[in-house]
Structure formats: structure tokens, C-alpha cells
PDB file of N, CA and C in Angstrom:
ATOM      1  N   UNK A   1     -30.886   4.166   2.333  1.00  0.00           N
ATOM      2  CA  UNK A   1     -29.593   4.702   1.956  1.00  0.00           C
ATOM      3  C   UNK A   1     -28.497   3.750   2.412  1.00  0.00           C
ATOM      4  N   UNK A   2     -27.532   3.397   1.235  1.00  0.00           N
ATOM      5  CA  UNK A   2     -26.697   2.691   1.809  1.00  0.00           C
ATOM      6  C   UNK A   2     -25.484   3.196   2.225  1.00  0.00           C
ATOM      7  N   UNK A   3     -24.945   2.463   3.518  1.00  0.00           N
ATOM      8  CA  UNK A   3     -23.554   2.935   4.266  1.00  0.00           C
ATOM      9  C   UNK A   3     -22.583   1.877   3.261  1.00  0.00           C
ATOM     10  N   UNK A   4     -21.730   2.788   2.966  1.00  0.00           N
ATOM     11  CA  UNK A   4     -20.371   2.157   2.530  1.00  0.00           C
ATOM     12  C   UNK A   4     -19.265   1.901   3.556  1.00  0.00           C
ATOM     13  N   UNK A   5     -18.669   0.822   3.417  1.00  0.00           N
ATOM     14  CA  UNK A   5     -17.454   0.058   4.424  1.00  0.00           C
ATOM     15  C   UNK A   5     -16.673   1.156   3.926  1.00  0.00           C
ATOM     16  N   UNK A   6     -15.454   1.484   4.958  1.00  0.00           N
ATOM     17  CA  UNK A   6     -13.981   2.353   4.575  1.00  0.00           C
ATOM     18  C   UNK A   6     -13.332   1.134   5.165  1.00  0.00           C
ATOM     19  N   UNK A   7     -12.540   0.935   4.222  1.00  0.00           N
ATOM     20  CA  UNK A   7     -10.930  -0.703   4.451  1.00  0.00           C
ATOM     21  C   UNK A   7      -9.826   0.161   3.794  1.00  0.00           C
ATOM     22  N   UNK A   8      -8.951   0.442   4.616  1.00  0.00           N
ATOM     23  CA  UNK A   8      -7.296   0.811   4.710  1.00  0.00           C
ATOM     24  C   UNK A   8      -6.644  -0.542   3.606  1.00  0.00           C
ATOM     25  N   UNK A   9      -5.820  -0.542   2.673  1.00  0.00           N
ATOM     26  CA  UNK A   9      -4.404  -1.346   2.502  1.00  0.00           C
ATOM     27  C   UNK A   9      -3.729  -0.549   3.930  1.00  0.00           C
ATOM     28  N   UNK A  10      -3.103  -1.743   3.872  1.00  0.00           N
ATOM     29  CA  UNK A  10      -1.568  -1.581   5.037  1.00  0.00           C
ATOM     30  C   UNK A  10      -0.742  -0.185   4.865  1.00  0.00           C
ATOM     31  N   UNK A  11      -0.535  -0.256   3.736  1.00  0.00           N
ATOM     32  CA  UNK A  11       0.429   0.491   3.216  1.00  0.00           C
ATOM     33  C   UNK A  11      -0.364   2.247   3.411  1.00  0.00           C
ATOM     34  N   UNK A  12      -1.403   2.505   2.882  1.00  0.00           N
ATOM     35  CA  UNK A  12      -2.251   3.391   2.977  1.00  0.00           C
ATOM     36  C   UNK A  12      -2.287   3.750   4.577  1.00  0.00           C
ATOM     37  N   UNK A  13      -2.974   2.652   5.372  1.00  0.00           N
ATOM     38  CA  UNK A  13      -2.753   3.165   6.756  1.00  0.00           C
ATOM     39  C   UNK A  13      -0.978   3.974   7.700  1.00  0.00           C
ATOM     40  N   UNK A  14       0.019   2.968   6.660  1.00  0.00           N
ATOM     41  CA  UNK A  14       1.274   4.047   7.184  1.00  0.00           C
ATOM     42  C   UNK A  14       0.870   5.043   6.462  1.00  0.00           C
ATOM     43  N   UNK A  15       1.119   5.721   5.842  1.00  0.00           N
ATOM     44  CA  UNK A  15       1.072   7.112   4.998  1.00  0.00           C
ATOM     45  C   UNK A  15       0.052   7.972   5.986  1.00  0.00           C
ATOM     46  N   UNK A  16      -1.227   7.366   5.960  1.00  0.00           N
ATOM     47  CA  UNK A  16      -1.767   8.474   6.630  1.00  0.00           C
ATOM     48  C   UNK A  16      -1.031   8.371   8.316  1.00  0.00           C
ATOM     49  N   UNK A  17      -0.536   7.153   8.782  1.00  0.00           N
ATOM     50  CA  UNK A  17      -0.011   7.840  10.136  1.00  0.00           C
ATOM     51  C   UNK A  17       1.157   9.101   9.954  1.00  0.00           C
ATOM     52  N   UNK A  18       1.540   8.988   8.527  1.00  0.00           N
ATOM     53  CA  UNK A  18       2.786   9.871   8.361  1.00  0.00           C
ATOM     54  C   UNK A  18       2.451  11.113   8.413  1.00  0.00           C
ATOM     55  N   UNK A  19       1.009  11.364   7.921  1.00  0.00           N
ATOM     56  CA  UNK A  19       0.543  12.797   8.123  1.00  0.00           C
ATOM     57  C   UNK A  19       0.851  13.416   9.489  1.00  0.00           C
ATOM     58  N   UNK A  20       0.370  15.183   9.397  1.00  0.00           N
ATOM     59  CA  UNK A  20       0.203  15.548  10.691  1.00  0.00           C
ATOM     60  C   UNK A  20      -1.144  15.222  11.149  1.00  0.00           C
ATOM     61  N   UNK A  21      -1.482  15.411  12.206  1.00  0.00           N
ATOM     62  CA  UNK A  21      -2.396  15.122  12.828  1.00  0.00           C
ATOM     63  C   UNK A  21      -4.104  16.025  12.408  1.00  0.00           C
ATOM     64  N   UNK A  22      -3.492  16.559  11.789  1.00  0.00           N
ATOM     65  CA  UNK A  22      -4.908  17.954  11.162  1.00  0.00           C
ATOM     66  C   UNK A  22      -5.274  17.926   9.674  1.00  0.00           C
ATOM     67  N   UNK A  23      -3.826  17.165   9.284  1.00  0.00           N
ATOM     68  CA  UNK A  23      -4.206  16.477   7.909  1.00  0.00           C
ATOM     69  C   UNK A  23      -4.901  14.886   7.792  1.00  0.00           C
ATOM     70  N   UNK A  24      -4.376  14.754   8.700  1.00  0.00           N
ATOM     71  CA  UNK A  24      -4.923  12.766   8.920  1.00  0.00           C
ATOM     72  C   UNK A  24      -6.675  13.280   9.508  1.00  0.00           C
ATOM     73  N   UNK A  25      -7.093  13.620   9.804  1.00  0.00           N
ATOM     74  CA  UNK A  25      -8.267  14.111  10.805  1.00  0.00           C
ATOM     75  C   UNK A  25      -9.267  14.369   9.516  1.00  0.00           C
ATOM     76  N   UNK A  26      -8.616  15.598   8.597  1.00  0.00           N
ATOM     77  CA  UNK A  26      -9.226  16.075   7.412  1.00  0.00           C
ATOM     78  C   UNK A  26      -9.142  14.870   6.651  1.00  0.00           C
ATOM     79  N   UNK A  27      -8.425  14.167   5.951  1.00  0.00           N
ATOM     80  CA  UNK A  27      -8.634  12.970   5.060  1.00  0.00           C
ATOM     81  C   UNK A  27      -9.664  11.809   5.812  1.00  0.00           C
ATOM     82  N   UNK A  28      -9.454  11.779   6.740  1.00  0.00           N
ATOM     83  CA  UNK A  28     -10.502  10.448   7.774  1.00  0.00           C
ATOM     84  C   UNK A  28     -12.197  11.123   7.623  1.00  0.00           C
ATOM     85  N   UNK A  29     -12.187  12.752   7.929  1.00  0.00           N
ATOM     86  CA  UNK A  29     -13.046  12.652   7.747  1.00  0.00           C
ATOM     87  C   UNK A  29     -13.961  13.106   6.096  1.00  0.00           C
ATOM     88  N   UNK A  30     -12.950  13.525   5.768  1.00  0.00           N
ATOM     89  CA  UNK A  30     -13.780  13.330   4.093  1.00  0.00           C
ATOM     90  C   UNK A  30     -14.197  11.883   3.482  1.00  0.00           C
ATOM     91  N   UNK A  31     -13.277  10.824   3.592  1.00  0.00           N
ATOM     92  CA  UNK A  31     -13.288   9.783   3.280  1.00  0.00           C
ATOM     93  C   UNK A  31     -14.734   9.283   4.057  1.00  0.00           C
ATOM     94  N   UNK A  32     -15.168   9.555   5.446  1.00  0.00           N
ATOM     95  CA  UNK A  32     -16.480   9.117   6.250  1.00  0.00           C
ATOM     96  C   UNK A  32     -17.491  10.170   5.098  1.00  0.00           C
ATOM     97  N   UNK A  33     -17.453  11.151   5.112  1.00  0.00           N
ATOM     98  CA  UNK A  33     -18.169  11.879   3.859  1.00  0.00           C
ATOM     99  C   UNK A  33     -18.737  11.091   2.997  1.00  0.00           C
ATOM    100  N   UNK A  34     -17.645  10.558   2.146  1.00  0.00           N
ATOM    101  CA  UNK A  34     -17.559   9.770   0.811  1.00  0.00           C
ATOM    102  C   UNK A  34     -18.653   8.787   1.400  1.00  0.00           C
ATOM    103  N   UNK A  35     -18.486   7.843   2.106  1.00  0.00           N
ATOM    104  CA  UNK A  35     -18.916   6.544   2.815  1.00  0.00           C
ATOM    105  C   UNK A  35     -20.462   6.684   2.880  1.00  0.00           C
ATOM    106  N   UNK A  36     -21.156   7.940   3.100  1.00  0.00           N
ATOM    107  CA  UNK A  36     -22.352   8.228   3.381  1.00  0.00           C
ATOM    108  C   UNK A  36     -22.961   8.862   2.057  1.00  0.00           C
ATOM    109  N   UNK A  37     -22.167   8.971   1.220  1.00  0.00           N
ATOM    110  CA  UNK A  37     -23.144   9.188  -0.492  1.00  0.00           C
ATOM    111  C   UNK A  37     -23.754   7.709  -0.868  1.00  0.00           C
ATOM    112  N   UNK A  38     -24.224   7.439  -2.046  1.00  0.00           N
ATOM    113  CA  UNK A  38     -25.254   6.578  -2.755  1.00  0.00           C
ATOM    114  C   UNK A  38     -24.326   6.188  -3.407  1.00  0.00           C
ATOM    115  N   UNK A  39     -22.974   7.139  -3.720  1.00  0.00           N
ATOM    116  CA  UNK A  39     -22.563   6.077  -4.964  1.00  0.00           C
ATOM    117  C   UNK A  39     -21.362   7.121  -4.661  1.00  0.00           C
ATOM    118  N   UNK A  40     -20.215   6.094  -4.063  1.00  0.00           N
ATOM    119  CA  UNK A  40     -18.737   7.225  -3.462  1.00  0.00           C
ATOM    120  C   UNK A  40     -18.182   7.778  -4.912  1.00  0.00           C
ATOM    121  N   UNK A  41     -18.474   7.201  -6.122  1.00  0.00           N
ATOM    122  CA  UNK A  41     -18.019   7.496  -7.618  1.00  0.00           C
ATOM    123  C   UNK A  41     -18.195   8.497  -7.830  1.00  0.00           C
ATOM    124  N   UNK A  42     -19.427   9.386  -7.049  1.00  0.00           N
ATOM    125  CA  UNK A  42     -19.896  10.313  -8.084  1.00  0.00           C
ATOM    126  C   UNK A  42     -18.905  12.045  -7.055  1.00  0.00           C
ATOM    127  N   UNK A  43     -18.439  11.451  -6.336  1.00  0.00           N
ATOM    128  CA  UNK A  43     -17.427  12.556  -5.868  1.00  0.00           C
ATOM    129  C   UNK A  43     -15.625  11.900  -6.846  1.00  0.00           C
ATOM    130  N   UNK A  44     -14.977  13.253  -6.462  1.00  0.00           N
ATOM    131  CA  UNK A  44     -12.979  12.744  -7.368  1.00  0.00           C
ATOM    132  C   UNK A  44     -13.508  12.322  -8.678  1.00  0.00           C
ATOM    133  N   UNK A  45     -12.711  11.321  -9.448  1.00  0.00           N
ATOM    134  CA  UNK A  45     -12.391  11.362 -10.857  1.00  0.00           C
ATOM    135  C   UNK A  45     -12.499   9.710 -10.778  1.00  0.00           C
ATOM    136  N   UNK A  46     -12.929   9.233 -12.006  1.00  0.00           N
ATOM    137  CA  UNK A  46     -12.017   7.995 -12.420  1.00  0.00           C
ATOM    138  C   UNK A  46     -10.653   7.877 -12.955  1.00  0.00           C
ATOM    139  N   UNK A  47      -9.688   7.047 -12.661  1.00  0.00           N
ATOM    140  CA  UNK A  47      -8.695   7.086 -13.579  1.00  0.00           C
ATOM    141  C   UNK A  47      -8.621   6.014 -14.553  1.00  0.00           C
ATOM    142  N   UNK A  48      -7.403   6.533 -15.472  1.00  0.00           N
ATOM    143  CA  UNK A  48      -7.170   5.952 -17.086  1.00  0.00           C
ATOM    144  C   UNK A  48      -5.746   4.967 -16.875  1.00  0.00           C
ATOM    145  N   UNK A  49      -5.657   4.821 -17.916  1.00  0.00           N
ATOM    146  CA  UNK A  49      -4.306   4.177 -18.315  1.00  0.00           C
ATOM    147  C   UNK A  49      -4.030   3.114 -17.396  1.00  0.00           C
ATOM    148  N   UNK A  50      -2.752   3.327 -16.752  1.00  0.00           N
ATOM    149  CA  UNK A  50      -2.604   1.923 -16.049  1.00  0.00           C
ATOM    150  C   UNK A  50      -2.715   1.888 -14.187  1.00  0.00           C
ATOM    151  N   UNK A  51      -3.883   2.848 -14.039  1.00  0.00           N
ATOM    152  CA  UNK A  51      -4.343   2.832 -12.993  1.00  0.00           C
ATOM    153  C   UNK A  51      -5.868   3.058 -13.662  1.00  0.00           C
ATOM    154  N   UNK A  52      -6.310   2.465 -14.170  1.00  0.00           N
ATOM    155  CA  UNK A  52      -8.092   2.092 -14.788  1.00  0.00           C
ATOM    156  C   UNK A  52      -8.133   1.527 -13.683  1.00  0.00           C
ATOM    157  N   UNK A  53      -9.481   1.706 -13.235  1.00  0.00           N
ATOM    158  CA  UNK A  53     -10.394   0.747 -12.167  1.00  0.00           C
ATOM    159  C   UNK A  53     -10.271   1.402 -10.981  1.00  0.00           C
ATOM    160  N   UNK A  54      -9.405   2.158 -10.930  1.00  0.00           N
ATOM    161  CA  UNK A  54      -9.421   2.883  -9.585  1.00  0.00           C
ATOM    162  C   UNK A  54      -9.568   4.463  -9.637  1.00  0.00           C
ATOM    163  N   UNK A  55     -10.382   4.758  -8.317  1.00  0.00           N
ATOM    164  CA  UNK A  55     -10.902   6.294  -7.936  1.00  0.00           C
ATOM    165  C   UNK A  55      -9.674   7.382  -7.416  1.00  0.00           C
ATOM    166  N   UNK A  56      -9.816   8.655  -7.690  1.00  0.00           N
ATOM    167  CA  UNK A  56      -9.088   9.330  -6.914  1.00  0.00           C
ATOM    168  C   UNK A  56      -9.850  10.426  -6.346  1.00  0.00           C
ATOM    169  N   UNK A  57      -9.939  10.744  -4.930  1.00  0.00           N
ATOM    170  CA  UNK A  57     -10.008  12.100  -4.519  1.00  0.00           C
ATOM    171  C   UNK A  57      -9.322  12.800  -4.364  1.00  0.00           C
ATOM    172  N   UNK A  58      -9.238  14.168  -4.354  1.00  0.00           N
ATOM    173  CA  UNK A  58      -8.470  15.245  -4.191  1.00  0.00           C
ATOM    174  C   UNK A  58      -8.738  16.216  -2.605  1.00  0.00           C
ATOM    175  N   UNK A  59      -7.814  16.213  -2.277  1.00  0.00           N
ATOM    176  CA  UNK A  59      -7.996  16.974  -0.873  1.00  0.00           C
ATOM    177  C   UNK A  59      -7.040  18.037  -0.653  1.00  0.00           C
ATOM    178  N   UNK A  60      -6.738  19.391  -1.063  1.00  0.00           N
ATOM    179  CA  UNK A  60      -6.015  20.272  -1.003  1.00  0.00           C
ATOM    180  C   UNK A  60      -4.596  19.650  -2.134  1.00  0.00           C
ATOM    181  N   UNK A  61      -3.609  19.267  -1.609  1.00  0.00           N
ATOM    182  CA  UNK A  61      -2.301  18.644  -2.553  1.00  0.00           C
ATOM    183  C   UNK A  61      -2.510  17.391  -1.930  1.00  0.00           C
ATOM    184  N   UNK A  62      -3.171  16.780  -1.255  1.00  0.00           N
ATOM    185  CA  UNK A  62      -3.242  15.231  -1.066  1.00  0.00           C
ATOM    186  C   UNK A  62      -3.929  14.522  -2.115  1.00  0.00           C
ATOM    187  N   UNK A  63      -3.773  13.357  -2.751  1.00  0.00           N
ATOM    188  CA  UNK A  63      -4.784  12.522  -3.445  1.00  0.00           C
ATOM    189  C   UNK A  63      -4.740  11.355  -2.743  1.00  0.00           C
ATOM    190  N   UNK A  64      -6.279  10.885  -2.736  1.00  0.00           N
ATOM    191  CA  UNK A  64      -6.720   9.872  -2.452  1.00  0.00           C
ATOM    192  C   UNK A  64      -6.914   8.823  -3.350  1.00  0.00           C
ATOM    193  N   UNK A  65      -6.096   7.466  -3.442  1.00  0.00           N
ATOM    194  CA  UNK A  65      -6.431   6.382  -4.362  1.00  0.00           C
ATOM    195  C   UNK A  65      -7.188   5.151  -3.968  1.00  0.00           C
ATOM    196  N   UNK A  66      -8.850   5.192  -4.224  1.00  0.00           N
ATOM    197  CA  UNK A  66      -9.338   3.934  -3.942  1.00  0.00           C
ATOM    198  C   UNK A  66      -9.569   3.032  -4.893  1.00  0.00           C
ATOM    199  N   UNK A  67     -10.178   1.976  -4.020  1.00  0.00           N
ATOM    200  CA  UNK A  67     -10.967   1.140  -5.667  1.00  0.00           C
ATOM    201  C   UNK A  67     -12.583   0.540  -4.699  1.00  0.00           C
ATOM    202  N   UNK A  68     -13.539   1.016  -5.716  1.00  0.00           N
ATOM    203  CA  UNK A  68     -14.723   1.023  -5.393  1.00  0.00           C
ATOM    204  C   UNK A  68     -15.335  -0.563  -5.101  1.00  0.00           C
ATOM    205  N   UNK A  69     -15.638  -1.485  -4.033  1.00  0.00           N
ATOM    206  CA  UNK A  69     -15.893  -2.430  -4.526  1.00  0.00           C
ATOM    207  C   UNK A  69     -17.026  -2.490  -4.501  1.00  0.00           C
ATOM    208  N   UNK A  70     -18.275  -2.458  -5.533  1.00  0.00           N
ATOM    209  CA  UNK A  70     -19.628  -2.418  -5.397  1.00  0.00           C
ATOM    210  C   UNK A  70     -19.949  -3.632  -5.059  1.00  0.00           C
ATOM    211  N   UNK A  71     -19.591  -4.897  -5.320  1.00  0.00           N
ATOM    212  CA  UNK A  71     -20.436  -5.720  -4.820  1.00  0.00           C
ATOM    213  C   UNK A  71     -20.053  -6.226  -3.320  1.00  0.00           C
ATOM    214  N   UNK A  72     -19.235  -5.513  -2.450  1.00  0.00           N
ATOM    215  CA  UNK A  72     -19.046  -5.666  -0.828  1.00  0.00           C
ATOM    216  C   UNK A  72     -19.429  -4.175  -0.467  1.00  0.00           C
ATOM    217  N   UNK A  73     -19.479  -3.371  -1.351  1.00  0.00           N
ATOM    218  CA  UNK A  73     -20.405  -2.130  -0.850  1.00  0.00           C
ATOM    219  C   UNK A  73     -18.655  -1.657   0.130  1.00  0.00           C
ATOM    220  N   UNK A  74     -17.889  -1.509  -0.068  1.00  0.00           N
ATOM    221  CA  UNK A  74     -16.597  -1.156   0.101  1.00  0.00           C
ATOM    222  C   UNK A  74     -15.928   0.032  -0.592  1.00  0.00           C
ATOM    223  N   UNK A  75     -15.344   0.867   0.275  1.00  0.00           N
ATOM    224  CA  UNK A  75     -14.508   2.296  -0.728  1.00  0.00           C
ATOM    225  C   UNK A  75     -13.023   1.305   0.171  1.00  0.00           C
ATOM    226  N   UNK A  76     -12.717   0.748  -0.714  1.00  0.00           N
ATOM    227  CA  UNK A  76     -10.932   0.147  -0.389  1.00  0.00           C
ATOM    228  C   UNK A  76      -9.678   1.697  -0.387  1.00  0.00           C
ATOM    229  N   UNK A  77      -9.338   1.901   0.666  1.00  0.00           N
ATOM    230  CA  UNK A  77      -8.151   2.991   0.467  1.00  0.00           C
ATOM    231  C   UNK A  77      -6.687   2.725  -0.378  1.00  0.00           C
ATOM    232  N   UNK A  78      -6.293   2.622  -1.348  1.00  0.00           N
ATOM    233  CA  UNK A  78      -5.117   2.203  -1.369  1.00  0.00           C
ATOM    234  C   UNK A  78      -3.564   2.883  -1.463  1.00  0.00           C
ATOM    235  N   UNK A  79      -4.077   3.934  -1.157  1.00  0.00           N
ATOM    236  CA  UNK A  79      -2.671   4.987  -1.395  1.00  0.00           C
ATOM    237  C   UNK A  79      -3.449   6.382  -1.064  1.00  0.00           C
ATOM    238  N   UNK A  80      -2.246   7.239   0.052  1.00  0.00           N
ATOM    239  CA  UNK A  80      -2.552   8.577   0.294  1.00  0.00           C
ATOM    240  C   UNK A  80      -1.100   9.318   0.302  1.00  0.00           C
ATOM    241  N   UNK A  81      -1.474  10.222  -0.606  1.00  0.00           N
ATOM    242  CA  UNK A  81       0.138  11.081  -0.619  1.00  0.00           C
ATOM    243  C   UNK A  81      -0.372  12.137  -1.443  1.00  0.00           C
ATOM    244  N   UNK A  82       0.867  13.178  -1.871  1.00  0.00           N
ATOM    245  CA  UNK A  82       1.204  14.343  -2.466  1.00  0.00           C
ATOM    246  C   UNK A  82       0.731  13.828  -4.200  1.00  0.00           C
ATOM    247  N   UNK A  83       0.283  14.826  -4.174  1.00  0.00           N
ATOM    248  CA  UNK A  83       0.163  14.631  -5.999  1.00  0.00           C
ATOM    249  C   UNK A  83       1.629  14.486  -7.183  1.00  0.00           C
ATOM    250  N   UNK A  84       2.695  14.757  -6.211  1.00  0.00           N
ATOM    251  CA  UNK A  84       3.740  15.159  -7.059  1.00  0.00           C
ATOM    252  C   UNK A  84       4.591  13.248  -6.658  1.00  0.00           C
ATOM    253  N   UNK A  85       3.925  12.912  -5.621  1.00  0.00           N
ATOM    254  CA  UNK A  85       4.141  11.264  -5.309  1.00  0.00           C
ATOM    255  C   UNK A  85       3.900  10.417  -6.080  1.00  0.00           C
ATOM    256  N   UNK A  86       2.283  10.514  -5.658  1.00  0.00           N
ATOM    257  CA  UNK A  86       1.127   9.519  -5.583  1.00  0.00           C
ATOM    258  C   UNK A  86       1.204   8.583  -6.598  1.00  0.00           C
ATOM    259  N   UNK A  87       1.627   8.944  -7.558  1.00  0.00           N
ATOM    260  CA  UNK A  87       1.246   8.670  -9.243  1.00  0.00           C
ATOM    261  C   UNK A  87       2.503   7.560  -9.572  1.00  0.00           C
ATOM    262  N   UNK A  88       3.465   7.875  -8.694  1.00  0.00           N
ATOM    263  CA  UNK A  88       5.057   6.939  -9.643  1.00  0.00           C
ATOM    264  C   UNK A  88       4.594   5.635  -8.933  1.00  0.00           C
TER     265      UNK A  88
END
């Protein structure tokens, strides 16, 4: 079974410090969740349009935006915020 890397963008790591502390805890550990499936794809959605290529999870009103890198075996974080955010 393979372990998947979790890698923060910069930008991603502020946001989640912006959380509270019970929300940052819950996203850290779903994301370790994700990390320990076969294939982090087959949890959240793909997206379209002009965010193609990248994953989203859903966590209560938080979304999670990664991008899968299969050949470093990597879930890249690149954005965590509100759904009513996330997207602009």
C-alpha cells in the first residue's frame, strides 16, 4: 500500500493557520486520511473549466484544493477556504 506525501503551497499553509484550532486539526486530519487511500482521487470531485487538473475536497463549508501528483506520489495542498471564497 502506498503512503502519499501531504506538501502545503505557502499560501495554503497561511489559511489553514487562519483557521480555529478545531477546524485546522479536522482538515490536517482528513487530509492524513486522504494520504493513506490507494488513489487520494477516488475521495472529493475532479474539477472542470479553468481549474481542470485539480482535486477538491469538501469538509463541512471548507473546500480543499489539491493537485494530485502521481508521479512523486504527492497530494500538493493548494488552497483552503469557504466555498463562497475558494473559487474567485
Amino acid at each position: 500500500m502506498t503512503r502519499w506525501q501531504l506538501e502545503y503551497d505557502p499560501a495554503a499553509k497561511k489559511e489553514l493557520a487562519k483557521l480555529d484550532k478545531t477546524k485546522a486539526l479536522q482538515v490536517a486530519e482528513y487530509l492524513n486520511e486522504v494520504c493513506k487511500l490507494e488513489d487520494p482521487a477516488s475521495r472529493g470531485h475532479s474539477m472542470t473549466g479553468p481549474l481542470a487538473g485539480l482535486h477538491r475536497y469538501q469538509l463541512g463549508q471548507l473546500r480543499i484544493l489539491v493537485k494530485i501528483k502521481r508521479n512523486i506520489v504527492t497530494v500538493f495542498v493548494l488552497s483552503i477556504g469557504r466555498r463562497d471564497t475558494i473559487y474567485k
